[in-house]
Protein backbone atom coordinates (compact mmCIF):
# COMPACT_ATOMS: atom_id res chain seq x y z
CA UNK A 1 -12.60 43.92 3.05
CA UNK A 2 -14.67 45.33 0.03
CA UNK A 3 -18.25 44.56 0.39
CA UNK A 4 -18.30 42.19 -2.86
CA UNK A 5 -15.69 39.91 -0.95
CA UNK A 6 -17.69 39.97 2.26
CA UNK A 7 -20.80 38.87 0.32
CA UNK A 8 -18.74 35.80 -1.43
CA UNK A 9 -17.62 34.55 1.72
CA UNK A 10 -21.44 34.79 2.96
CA UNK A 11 -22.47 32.89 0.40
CA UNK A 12 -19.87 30.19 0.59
CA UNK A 13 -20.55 29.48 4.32
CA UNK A 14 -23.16 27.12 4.02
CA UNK A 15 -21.41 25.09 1.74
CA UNK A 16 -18.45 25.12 3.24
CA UNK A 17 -20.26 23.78 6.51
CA UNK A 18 -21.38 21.02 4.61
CA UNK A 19 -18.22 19.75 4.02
CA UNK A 20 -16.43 20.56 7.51
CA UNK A 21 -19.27 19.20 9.69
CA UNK A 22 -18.01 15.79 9.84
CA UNK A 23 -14.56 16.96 9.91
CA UNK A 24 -14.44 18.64 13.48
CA UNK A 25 -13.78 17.14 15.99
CA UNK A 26 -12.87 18.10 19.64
CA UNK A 27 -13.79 21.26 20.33
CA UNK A 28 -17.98 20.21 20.01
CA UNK A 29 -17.02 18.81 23.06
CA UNK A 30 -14.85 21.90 24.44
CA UNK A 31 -15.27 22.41 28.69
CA UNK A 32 -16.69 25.91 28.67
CA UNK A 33 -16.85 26.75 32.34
CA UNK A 34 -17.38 29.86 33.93
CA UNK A 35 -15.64 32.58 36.08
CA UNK A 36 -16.76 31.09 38.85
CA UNK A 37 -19.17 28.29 38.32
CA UNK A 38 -17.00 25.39 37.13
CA UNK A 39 -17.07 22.50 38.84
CA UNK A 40 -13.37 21.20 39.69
CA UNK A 41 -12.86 17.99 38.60
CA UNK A 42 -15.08 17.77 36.22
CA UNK A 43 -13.17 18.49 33.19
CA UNK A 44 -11.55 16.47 30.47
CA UNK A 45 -8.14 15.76 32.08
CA UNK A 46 -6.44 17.72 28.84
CA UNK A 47 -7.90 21.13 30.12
CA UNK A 48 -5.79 23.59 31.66
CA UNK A 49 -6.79 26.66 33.13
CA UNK A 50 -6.76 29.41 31.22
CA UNK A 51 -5.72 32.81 31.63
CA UNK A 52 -7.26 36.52 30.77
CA UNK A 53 -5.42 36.44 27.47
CA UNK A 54 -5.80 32.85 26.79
CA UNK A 55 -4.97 29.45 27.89
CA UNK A 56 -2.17 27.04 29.53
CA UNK A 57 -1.01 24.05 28.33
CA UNK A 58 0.88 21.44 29.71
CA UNK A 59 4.07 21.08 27.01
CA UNK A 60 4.11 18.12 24.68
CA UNK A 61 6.52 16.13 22.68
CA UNK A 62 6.80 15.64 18.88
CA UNK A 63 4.86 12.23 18.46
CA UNK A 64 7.74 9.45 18.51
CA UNK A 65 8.13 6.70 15.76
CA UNK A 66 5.33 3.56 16.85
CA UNK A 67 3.36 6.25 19.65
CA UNK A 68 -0.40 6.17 18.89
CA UNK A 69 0.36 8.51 15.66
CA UNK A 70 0.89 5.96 13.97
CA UNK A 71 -2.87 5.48 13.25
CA UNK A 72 -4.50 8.36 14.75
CA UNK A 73 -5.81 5.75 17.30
CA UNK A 74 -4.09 4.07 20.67
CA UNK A 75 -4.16 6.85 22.45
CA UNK A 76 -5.06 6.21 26.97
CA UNK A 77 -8.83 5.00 26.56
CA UNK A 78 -8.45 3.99 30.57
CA UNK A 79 -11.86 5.18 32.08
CA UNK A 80 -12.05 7.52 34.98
CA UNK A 81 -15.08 7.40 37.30
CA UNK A 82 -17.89 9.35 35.93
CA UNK A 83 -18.30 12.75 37.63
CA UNK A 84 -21.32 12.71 40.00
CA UNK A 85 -24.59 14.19 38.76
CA UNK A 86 -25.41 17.46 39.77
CA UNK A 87 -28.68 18.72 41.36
CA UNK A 88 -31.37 18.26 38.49
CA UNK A 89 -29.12 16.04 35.77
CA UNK A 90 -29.80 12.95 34.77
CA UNK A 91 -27.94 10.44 32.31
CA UNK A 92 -29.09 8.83 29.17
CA UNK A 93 -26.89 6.00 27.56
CA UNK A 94 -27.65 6.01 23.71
CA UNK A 95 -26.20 3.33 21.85
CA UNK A 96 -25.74 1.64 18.52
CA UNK A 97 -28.39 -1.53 18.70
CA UNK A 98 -25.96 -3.99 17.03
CA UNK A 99 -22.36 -4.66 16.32
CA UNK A 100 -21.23 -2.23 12.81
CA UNK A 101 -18.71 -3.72 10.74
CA UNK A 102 -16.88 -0.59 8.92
CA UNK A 103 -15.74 -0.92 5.15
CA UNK A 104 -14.46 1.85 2.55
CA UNK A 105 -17.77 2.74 1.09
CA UNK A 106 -16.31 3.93 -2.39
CA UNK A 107 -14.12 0.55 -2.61
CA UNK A 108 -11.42 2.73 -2.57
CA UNK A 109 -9.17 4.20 0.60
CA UNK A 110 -9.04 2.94 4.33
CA UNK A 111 -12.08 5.09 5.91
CA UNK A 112 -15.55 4.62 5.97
CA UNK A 113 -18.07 7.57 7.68
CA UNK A 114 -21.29 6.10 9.69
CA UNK A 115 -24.15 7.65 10.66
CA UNK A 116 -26.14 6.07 13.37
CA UNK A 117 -30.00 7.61 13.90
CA UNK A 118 -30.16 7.50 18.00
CA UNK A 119 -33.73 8.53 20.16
CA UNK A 120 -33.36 10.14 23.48
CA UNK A 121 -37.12 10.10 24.05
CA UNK A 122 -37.20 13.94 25.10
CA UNK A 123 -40.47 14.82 26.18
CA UNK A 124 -39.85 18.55 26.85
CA UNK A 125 -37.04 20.61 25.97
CA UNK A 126 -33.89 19.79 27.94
CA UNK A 127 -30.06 21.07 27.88
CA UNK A 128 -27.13 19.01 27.29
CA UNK A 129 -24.96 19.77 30.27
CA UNK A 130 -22.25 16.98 29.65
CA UNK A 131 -21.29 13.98 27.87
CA UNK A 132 -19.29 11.00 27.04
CA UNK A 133 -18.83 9.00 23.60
CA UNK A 134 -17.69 5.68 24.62
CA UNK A 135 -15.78 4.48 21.46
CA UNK A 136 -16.43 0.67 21.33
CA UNK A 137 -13.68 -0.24 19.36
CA UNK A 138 -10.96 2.08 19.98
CA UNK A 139 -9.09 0.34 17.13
CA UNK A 140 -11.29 1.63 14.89
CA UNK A 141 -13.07 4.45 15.64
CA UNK A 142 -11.35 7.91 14.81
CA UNK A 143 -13.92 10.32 16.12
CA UNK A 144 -17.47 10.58 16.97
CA UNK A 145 -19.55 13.32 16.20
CA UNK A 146 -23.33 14.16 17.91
CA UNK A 147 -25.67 16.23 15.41
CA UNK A 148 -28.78 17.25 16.45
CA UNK A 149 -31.83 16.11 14.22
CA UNK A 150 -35.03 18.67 14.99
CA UNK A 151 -38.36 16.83 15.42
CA UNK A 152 -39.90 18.46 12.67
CA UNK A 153 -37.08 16.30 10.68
CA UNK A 154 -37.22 13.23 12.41
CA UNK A 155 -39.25 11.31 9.55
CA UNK A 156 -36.68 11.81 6.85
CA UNK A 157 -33.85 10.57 8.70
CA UNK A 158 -35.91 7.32 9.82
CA UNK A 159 -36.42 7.24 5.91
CA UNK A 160 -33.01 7.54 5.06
CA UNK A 161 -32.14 4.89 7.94
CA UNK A 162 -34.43 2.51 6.59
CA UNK A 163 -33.75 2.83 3.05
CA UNK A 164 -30.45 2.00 3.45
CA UNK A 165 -29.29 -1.64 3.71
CA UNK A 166 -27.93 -2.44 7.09
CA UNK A 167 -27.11 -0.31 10.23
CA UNK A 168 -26.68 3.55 9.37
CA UNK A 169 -26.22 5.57 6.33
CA UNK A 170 -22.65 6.36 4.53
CA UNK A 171 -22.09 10.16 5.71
CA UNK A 172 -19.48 11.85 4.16
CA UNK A 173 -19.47 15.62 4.85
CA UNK A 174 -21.99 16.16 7.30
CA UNK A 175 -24.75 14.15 8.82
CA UNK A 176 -26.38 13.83 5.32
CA UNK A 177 -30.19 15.01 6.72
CA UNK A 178 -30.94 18.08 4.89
CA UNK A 179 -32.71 20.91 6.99
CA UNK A 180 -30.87 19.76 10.00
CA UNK A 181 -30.33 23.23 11.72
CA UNK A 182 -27.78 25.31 12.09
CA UNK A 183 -26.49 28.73 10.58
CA UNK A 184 -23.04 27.97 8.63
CA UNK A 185 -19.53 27.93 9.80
CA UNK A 186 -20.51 30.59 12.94
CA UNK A 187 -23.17 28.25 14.51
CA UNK A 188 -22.68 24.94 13.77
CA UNK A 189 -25.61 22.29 14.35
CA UNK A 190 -24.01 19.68 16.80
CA UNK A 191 -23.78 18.67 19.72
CA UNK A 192 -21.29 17.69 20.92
CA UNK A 193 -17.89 14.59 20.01
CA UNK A 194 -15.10 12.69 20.87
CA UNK A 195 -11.60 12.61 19.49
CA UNK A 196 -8.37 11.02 20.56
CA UNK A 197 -7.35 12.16 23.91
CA UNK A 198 -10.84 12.96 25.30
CA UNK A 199 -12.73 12.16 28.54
CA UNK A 200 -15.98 13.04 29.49
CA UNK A 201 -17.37 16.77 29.25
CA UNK A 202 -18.94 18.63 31.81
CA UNK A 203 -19.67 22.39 31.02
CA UNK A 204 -20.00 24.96 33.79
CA UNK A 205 -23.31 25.73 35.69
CA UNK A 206 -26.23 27.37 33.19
CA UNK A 207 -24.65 26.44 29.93
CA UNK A 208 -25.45 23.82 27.86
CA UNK A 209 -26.55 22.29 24.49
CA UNK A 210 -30.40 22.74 23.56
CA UNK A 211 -32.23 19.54 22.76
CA UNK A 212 -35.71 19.85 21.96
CA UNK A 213 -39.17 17.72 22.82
CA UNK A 214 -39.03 15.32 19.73
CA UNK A 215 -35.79 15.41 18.98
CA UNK A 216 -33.55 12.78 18.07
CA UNK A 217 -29.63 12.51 17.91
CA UNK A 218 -27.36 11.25 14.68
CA UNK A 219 -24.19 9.90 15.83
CA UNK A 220 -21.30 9.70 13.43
CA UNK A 221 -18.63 7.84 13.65
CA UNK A 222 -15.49 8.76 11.38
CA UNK A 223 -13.83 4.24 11.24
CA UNK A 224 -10.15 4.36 10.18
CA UNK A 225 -9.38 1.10 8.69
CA UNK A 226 -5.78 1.21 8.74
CA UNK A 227 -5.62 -1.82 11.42
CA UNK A 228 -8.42 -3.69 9.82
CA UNK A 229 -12.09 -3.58 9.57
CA UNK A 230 -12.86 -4.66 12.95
CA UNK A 231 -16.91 -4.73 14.67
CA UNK A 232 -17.64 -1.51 16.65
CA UNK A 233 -20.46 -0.98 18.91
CA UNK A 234 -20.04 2.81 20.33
CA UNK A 235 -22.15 4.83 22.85
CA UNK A 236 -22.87 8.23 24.42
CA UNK A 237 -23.94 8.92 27.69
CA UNK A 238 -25.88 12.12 27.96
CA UNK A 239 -26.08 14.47 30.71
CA UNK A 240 -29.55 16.00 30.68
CA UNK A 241 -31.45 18.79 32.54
CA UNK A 242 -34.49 20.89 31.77
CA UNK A 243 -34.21 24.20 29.93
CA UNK A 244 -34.45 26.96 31.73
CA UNK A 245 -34.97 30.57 31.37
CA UNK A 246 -31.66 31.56 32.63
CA UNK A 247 -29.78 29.03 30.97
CA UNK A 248 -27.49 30.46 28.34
CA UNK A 249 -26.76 28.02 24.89
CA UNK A 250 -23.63 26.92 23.50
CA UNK A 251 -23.16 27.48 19.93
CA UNK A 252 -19.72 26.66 18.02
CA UNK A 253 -17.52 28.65 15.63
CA UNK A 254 -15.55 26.86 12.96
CA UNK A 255 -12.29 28.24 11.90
CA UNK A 256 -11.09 26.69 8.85
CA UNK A 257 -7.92 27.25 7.17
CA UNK A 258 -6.59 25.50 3.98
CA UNK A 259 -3.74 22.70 4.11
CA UNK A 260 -1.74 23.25 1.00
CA UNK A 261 1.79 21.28 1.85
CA UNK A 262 3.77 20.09 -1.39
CA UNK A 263 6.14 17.12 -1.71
CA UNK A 264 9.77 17.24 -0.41
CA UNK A 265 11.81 18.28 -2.83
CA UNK A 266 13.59 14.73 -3.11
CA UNK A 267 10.22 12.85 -3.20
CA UNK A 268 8.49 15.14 -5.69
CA UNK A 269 8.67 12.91 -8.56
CA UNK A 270 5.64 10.84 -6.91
CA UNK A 271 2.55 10.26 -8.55
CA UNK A 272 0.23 12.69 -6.54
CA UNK A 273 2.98 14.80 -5.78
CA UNK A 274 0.97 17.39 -8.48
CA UNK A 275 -2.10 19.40 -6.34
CA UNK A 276 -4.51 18.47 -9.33
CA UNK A 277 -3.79 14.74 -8.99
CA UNK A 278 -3.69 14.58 -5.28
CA UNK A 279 -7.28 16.59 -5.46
CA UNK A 280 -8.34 14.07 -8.05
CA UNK A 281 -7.54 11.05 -5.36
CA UNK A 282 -9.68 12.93 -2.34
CA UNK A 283 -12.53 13.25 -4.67
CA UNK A 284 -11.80 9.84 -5.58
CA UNK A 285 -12.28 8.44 -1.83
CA UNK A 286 -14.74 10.77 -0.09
CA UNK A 287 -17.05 12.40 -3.06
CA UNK A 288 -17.11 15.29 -5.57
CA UNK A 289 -18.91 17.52 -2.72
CA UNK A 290 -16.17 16.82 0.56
CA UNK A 291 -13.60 16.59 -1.99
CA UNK A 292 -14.11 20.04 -3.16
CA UNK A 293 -13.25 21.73 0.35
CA UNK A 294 -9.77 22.03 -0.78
CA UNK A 295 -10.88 24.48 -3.20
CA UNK A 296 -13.71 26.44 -1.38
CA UNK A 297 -11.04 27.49 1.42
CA UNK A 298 -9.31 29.37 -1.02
CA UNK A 299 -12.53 31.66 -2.16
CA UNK A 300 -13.06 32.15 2.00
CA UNK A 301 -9.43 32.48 2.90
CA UNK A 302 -7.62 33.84 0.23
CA UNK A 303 -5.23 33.24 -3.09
CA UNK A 304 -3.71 29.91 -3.00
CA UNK A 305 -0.03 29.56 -1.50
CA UNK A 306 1.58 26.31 -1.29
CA UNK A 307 3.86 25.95 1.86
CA UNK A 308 3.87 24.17 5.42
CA UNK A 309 2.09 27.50 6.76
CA UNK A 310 -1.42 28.53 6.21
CA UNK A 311 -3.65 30.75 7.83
CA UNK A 312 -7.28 31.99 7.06
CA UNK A 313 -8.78 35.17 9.00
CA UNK A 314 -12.54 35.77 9.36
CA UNK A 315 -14.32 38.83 11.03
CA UNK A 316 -16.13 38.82 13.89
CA UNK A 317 -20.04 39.04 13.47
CA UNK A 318 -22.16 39.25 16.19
CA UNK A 319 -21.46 40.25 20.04
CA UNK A 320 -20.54 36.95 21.80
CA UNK A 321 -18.10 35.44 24.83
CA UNK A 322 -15.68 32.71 23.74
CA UNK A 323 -16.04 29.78 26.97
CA UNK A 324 -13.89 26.79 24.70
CA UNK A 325 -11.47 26.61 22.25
CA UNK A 326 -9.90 23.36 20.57
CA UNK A 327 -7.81 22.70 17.36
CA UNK A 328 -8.14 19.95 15.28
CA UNK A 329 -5.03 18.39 12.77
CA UNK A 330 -4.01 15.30 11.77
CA UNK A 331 -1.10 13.01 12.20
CA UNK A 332 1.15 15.65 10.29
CA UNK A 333 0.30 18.47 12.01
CA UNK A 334 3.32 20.70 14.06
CA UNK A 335 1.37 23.35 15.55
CA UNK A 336 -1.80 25.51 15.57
CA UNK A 337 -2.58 28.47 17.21
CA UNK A 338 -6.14 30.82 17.09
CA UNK A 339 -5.40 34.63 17.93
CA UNK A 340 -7.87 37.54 17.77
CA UNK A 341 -7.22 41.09 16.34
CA UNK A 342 -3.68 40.14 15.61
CA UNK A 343 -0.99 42.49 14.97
CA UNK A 344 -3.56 45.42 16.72
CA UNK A 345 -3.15 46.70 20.62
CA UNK A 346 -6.40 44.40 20.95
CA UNK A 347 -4.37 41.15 20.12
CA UNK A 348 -5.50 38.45 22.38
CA UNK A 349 -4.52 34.73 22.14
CA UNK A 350 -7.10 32.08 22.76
CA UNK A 351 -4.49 28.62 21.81
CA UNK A 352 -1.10 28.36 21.31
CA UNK A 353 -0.92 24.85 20.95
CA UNK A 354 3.13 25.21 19.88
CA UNK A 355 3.70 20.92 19.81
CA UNK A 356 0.68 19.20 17.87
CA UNK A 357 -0.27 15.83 19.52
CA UNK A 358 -3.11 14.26 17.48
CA UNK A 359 -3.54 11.69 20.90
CA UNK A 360 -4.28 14.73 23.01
CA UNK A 361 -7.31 16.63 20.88
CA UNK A 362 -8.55 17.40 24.04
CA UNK A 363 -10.65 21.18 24.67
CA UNK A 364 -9.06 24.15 26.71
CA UNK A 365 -11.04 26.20 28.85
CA UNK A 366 -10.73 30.04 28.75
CA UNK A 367 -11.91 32.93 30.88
CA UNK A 368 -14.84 34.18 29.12
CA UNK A 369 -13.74 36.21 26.38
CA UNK A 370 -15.52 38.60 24.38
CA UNK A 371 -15.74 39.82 20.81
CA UNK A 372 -17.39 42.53 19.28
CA UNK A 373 -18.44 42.68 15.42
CA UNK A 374 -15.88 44.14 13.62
CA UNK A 375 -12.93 41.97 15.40
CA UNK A 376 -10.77 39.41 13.31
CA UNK A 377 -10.23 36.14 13.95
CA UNK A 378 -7.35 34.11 12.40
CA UNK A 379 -6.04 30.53 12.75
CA UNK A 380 -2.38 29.54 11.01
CA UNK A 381 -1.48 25.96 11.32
CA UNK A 382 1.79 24.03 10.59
CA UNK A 383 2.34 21.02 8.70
CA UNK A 384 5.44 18.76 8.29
CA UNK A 385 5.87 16.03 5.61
CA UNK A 386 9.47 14.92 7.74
CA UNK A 387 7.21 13.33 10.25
CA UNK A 388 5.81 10.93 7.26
CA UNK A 389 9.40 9.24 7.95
CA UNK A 390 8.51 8.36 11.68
CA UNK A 391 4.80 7.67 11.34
CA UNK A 392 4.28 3.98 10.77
CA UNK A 393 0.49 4.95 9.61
CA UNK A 394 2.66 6.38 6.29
CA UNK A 395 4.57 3.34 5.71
CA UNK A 396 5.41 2.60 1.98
CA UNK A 397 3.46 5.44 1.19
CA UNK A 398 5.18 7.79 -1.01
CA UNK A 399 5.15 11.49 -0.52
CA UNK A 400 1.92 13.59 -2.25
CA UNK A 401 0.35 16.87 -2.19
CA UNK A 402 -1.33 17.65 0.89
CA UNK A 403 -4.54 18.92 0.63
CA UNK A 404 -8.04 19.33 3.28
CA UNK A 405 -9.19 15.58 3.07
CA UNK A 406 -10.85 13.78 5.40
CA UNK A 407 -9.13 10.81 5.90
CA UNK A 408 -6.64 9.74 8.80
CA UNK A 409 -3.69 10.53 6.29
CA UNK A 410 -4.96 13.26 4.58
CA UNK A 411 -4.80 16.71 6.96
CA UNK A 412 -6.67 19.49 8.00
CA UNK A 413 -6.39 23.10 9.55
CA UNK A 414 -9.16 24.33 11.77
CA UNK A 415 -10.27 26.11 14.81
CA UNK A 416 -13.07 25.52 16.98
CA UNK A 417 -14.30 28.25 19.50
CA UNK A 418 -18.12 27.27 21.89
CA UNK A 419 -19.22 30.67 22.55
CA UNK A 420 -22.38 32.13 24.02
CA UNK A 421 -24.24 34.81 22.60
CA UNK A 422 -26.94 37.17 24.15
């Protein structure tokens, strides 16, 4: 890559992150365990074990007509038994105080993006060993993000909490705090979510999140209205420990890719079947800035190509071991894998998921894995506009463009890796 390419994509990192931060989704919460200091059985229930080269996965099926597709919600939500506290942990339940009633905040579209200012009273620096979102209204909620708000930026957010009317601010894009931490796409600032399909997360022995003395935690919560604005009252349950020396910090790695699907061929006469039009709508429903992410993939990934494959391939740059990985699509996604150095005697791959289910967004575990500056990473996803015809979330909607929206019907293409670095 010429040097005046690697700079653009540089630049463009921190404003892509600002649009992806709200958009990931399970891997924040991937189970990053060790060679040998895992705890068995305490793992989201989707994890498999992985191998040197990569991971296992238990084959799916291509989401039926009326499963819980059919509005990226329904999936299991029976609870298992927590997993016992280890030597040192502790939990802390943080919760929404009252009962939020979702809405489309633009008047227009069927999702609405929360962001709820929680305080886990730290009093010293502590790690983040484990959680899990508890969704109140399952219904309604299509993800949960955890962001991490620094101390030092604590009285802004309780000024943007209290100058907006009712519970929460409206939080397209990210958590909407500016200065919130973090260092672009290759060390995102959260802490941790729930999607469809996942359990509680427990992370091997000496890793874990940082949370500071001071700090406070923003919860977002992505509402899909497509069954009705319904009350939701969500929670997380923290699993806390002090910060030690030897304990070695999670960061995550986003791996966007840009969704660029075009009509059928015998539906293309629709109305936002044209990529400028369809654009025009997502900017329309979520906001000139998260409606431009369409766009920015291209200047970090590459010329646009419309077609049901897309990939996107970043380099490798700084020394670190890959403990997670996770993909996230939506409801008309086929398939999504994440290799390293591919094509190249080094080519290792970290998911393969080869049958998309958006009800299982659970994490995979690998073997610790590491990279080196100078490797490549790439993700390629597949999208299908056939499975509009079995989804009852698409009913009487008519074909469009597909582009990188953040909506329940709109899609997206991305790769999440938790790594540590020395």
């Amino acid at each position: 890559m010429s040097r005046s390419r690697a700079s653009r994509r540089r630049g463009l990192a921190p404003l892509l992150l600002a649009a992806l931060l709200a958009l990931v989704l399970a891997g924040c919460g991937a189970d990053a365990g060790t060679d040998a200091g895992t705890d068995a059985g305490s793992h989201d229930s989707s994890v498999a074990a992985g191998t040197a080269g990569g991971t296992t996965e238990a084959p799916g099926a291509a989401p039926p007509s009326g499963s819980g597709h059919a509005s990226g919600h329904g999936a299991d939500t029976t609870r298992a038994a927590p997993v016992a506290l280890r030597p040192g942990e502790r939990r802390d339940r943080l919760a929404m105080p009252e009962d939020y009633t979702p809405r489309a905040p633009t008047g227009v579209g069927t999702d609405d993006y929360r962001c709820f200012l929680l305080d886990p009273a730290t009093t010293r620096d502590q790690v983040i060993t484990g959680f899990d979102v508890r969704p109140g209204n399952p219904d309604v909620v299509h993800h949960v993000i955890l962001f991490r708000v620094p101390a030092a930026g604590v009285a802004a957010a309780e000024e943007r909490d209290a100058a907006t009317p009712g519970q929460g601010w409206t939080c397209f894009g990210d958590s909407g705090l500016s200065g919130a931490g973090g260092g672009g796409l290759d060390d995102a600032p959260w802490l941790g979510a729930w999607a469809p399909g996942g359990r509680e997360q427990v992370w091997g022995r000496g890793l874990g999140v940082g949370l500071g003395e001071g700090d406070r935690v923003v919860m977002q919560v992505h509402y899909n209205l497509l069954q009705g604005a319904a009350p939701d009252r969500s929670a997380v349950d923290l699993r806390l420990a002090d910060r030690t020396p030897q304990t070695r910090l999670l960061r995550t790695v986003l791996l966007p890719a840009p969704v660029e699907l075009p009509c059928r061929a015998a539906h293309a006469d629709g109305p936002l079947c044209d990529r400028a039009a369809s654009l025009s709508d997502v900017k329309a429903r979520f906001g000139e800035g998260p409606g431009s992410t369409a766009d920015l993939l291209h200047l970090l990934c590459g010329e646009l190509q419309p077609g049901p494959v897309q990939t996107c391939t970043r380099p490798v740059t700084t020394r670190e071991t890959v403990r997670g990985v996770a993909g996230h699509m939506h409801l008309l996604g086929r398939s999504i894998e994440i290799e390293v150095d591919p094509g190249t005697p080094r080519a290792r791959t970290l998911l393969d998921t080869r049958v998309w289910d958006f009800d299982d967004q659970g994490s995979r575990r690998v073997r610790p894995t590491v990279l080196e500056p100078g490797d490549q990473l790439r993700v390629t996803c597949r999208h299908d506009q056939e499975l509009r015809d079995r989804l009852p979330a698409f009913e009487g909607q008519p074909d469009k463009y597909v582009v990188w929206g953040e909506g329940s019907t709109d899609e997206m293409c991305l790769g999440i890796l938790q790594v540590t670095r020395p």
